[in-house]
N, C-alpha and C. Protein backbone atom coordinates (compact mmCIF):
# COMPACT_ATOMS: atom_id res chain seq x y z
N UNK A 1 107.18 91.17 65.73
CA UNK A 1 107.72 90.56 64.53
C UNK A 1 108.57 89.36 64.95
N UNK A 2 108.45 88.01 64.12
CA UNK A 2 109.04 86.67 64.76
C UNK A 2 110.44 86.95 63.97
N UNK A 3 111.35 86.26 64.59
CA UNK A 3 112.46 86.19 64.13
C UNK A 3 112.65 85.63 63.13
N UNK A 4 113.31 85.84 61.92
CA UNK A 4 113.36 85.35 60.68
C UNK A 4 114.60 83.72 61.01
N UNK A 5 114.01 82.94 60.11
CA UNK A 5 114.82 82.09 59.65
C UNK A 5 116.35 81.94 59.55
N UNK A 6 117.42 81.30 60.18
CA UNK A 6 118.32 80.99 59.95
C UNK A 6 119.28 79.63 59.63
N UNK A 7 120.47 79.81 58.40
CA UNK A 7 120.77 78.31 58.15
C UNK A 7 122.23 79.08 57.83
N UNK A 8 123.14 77.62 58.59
CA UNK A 8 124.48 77.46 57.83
C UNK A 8 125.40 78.55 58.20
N UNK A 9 124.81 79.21 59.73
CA UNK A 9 125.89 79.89 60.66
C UNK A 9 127.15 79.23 61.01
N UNK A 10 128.48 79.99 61.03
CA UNK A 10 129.51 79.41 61.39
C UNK A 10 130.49 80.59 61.76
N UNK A 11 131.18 80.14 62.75
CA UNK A 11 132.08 81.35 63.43
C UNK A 11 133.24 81.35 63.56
N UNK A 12 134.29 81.58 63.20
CA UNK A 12 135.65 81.30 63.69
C UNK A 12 136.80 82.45 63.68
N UNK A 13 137.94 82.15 64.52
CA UNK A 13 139.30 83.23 64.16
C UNK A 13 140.09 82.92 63.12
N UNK A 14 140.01 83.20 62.04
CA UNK A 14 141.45 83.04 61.51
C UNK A 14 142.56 83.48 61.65
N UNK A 15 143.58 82.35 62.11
CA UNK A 15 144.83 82.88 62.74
C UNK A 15 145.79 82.32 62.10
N UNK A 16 145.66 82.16 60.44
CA UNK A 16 146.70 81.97 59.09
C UNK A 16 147.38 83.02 59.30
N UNK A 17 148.55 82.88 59.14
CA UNK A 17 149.70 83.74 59.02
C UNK A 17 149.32 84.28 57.67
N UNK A 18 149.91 85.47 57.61
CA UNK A 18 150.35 86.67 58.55
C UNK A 18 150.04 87.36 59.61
N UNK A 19 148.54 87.09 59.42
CA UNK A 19 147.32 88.20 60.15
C UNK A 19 147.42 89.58 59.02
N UNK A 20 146.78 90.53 59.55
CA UNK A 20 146.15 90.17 61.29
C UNK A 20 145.26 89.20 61.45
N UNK A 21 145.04 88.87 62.66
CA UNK A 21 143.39 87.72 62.78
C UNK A 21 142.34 88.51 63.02
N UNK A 22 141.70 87.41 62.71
CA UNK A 22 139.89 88.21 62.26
C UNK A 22 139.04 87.21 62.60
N UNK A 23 137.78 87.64 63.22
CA UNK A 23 137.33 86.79 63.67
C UNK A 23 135.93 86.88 62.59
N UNK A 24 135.17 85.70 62.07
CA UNK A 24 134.39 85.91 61.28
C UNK A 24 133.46 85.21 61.42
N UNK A 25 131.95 85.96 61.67
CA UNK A 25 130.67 85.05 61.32
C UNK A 25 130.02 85.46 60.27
N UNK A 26 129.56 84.28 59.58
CA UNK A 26 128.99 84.22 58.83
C UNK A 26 127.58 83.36 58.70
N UNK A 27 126.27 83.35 57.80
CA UNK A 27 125.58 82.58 57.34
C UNK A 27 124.71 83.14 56.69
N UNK A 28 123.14 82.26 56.56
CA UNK A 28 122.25 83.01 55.69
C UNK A 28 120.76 83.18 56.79
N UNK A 29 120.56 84.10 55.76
CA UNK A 29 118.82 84.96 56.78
C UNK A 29 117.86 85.41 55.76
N UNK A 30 116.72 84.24 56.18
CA UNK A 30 115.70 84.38 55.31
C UNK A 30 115.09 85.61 55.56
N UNK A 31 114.68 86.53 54.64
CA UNK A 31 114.08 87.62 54.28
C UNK A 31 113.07 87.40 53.02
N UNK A 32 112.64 88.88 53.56
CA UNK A 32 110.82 88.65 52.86
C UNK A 32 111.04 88.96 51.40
N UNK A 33 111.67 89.76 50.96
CA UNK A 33 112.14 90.41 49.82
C UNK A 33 113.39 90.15 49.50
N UNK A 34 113.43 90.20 47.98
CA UNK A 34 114.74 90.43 47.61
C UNK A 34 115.31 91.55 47.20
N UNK A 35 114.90 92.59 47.76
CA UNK A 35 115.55 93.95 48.17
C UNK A 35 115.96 94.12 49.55
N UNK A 36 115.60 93.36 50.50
CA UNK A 36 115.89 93.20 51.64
C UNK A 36 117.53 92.12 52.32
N UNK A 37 118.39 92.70 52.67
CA UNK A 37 119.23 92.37 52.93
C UNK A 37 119.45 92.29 54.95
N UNK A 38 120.80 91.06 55.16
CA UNK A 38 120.79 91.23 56.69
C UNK A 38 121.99 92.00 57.05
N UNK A 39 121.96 92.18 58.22
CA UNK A 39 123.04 92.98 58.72
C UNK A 39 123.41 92.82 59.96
N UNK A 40 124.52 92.38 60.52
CA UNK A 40 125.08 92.06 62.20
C UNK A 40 126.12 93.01 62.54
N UNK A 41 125.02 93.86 63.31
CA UNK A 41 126.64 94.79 64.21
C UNK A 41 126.69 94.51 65.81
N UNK A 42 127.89 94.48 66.40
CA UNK A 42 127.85 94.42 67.68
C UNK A 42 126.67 95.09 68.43
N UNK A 43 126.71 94.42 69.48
CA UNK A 43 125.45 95.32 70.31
C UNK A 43 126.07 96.12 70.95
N UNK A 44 125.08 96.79 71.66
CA UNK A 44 125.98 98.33 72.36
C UNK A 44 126.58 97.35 73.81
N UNK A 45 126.04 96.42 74.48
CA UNK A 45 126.73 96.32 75.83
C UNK A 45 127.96 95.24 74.80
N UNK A 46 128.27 94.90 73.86
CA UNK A 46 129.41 94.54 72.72
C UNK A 46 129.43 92.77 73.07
N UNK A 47 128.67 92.30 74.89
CA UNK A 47 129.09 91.25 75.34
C UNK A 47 129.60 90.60 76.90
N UNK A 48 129.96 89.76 77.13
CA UNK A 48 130.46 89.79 78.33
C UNK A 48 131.59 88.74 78.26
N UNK A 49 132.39 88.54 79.01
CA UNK A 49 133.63 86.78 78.95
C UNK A 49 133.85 87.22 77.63
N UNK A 50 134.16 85.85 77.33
CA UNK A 50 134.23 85.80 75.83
C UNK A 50 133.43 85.29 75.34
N UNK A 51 132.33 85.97 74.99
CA UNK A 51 131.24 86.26 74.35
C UNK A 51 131.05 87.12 73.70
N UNK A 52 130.54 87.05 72.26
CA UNK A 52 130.59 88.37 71.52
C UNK A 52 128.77 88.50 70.85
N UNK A 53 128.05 89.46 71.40
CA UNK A 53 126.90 89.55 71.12
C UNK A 53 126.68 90.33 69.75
N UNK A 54 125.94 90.00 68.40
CA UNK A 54 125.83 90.67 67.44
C UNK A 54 124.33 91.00 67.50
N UNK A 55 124.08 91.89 66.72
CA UNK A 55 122.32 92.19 66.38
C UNK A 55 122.22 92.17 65.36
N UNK A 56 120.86 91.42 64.84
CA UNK A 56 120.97 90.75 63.49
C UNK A 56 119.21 91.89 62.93
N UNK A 57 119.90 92.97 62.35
CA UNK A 57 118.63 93.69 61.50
C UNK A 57 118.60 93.13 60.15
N UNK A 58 117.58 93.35 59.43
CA UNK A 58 117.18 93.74 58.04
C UNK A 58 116.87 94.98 57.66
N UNK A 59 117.91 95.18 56.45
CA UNK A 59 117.89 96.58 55.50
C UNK A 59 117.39 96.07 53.97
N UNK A 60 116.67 97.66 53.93
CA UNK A 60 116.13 97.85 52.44
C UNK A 60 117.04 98.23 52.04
N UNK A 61 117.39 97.73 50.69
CA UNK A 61 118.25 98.41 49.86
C UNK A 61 117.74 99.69 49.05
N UNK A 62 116.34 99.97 49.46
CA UNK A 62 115.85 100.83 48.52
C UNK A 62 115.20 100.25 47.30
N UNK A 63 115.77 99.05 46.72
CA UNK A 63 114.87 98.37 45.21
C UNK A 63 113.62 98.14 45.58
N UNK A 64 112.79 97.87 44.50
CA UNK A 64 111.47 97.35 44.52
C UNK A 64 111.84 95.65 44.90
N UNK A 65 112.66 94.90 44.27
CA UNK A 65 112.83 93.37 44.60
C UNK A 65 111.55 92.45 44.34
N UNK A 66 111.68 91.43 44.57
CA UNK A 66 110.04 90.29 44.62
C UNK A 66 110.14 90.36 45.96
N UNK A 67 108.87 90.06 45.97
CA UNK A 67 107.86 89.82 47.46
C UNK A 67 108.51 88.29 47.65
N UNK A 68 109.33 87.20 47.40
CA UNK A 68 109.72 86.00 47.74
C UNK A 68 110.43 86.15 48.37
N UNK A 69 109.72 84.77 49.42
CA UNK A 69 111.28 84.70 50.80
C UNK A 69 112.47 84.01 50.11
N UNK A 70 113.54 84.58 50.21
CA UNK A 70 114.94 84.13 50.24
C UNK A 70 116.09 84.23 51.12
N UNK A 71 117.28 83.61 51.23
CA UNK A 71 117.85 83.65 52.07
C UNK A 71 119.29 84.63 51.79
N UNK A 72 119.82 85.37 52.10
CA UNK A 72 120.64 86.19 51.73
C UNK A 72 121.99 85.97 52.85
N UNK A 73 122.81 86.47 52.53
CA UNK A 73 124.21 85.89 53.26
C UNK A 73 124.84 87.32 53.99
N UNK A 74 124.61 86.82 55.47
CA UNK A 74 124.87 87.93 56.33
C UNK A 74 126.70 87.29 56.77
N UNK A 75 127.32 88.66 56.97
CA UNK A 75 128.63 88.57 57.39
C UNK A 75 129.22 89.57 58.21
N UNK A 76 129.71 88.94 59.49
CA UNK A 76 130.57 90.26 60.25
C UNK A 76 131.99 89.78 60.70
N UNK A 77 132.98 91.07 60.53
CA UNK A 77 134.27 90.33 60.59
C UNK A 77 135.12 91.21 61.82
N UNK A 78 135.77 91.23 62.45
CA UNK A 78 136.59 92.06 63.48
C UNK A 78 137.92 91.47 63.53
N UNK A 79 138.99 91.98 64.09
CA UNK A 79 140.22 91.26 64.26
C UNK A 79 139.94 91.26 65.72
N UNK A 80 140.68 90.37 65.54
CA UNK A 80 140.71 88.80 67.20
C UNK A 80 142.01 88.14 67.76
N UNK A 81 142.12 88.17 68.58
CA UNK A 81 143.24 87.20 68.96
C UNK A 81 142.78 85.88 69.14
N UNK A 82 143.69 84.96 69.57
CA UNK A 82 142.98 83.45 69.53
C UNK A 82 142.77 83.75 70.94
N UNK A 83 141.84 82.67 70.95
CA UNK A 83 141.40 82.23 72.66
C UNK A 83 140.45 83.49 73.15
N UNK A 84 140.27 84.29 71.72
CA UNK A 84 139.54 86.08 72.56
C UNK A 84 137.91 85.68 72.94
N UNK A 85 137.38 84.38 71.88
CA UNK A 85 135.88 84.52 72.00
C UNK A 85 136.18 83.18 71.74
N UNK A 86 134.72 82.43 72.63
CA UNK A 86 134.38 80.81 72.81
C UNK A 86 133.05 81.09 72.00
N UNK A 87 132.28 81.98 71.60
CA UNK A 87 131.04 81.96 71.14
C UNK A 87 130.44 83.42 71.05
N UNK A 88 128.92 83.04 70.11
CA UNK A 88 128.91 84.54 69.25
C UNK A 88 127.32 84.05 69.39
N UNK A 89 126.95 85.30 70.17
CA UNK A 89 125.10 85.18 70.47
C UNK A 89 124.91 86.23 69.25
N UNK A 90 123.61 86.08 68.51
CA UNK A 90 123.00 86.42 67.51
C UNK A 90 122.19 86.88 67.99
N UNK A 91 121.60 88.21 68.56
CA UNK A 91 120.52 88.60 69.01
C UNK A 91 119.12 89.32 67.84
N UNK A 92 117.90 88.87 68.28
CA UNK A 92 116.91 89.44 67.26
C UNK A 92 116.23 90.48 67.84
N UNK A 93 116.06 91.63 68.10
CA UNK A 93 114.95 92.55 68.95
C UNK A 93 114.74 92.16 70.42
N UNK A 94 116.37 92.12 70.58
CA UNK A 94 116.88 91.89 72.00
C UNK A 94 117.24 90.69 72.38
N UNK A 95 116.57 89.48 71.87
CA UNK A 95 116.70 88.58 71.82
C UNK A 95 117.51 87.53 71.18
N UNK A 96 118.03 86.41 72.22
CA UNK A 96 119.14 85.62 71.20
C UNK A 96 118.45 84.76 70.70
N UNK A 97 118.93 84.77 69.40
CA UNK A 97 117.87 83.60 68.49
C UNK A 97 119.00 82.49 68.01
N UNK A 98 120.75 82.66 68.46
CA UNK A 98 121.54 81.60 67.92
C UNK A 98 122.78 82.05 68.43
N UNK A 99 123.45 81.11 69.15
CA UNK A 99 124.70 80.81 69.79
C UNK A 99 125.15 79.83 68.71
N UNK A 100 126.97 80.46 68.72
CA UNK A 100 127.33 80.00 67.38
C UNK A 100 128.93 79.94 68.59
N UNK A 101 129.22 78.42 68.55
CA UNK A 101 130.74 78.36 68.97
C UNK A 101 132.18 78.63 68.01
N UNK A 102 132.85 79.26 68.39
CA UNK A 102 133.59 79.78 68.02
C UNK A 102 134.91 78.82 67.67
N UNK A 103 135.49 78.50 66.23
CA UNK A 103 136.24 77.68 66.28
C UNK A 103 137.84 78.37 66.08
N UNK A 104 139.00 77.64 65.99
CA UNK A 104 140.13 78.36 65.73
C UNK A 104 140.71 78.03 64.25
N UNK A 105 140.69 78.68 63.30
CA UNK A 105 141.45 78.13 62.06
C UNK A 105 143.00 78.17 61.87
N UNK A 106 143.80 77.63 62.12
CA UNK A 106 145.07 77.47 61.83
C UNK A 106 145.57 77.50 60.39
């Protein structure tokens, strides 16, 4: 299965007061259905440096949905310190399909 489509990834810590900080990626992932949603959880080896590896599945929600590709808005959030991660590999069925640099929000 080819890796689905991606647009309008972006990664950063927010480190606005108060906190805590959180580090957040976000974007969108074309899917076949619109019962079909994405989903990014850490991978099991979590990464290496500061590098933070996610795995990017698709879930059924269970609906019937349309058979049209659309793009749906995947999001994963953790708390972070600054300086914890320079970048965030997106892996597809093992594979990285998108390195996303990591910015700092003040």
């Amino acid at each position: 299965m080819s890796a689905p489509n991606l647009r309008n990834f972006d990664a950063w810590i927010n480190l606005q007061p108060p906190g805590p900080f959180e580090l957040i990626v976000v974007g969108e992932v074309e899917t076949k259905s619109s019962a079909d949603i994405p989903v990014l959880t850490p991978d099991d080896d979590g990464g290496f440096g500061k590098t933070l590896r996610l795995v990017l599945t698709i879930k059924n929600t269970g609906g019937i949905g349309t058979q049209a590709f659309q793009y749906h808005e995947a999001r994963y959030e953790q708390r972070a310190q600054q300086g914890e991660f320079a970048k965030v590999d997106i892996l597809w069925l093992g594979v990285v399909i998108a390195t996303l640099p990591v910015r700092e929000v003040h």
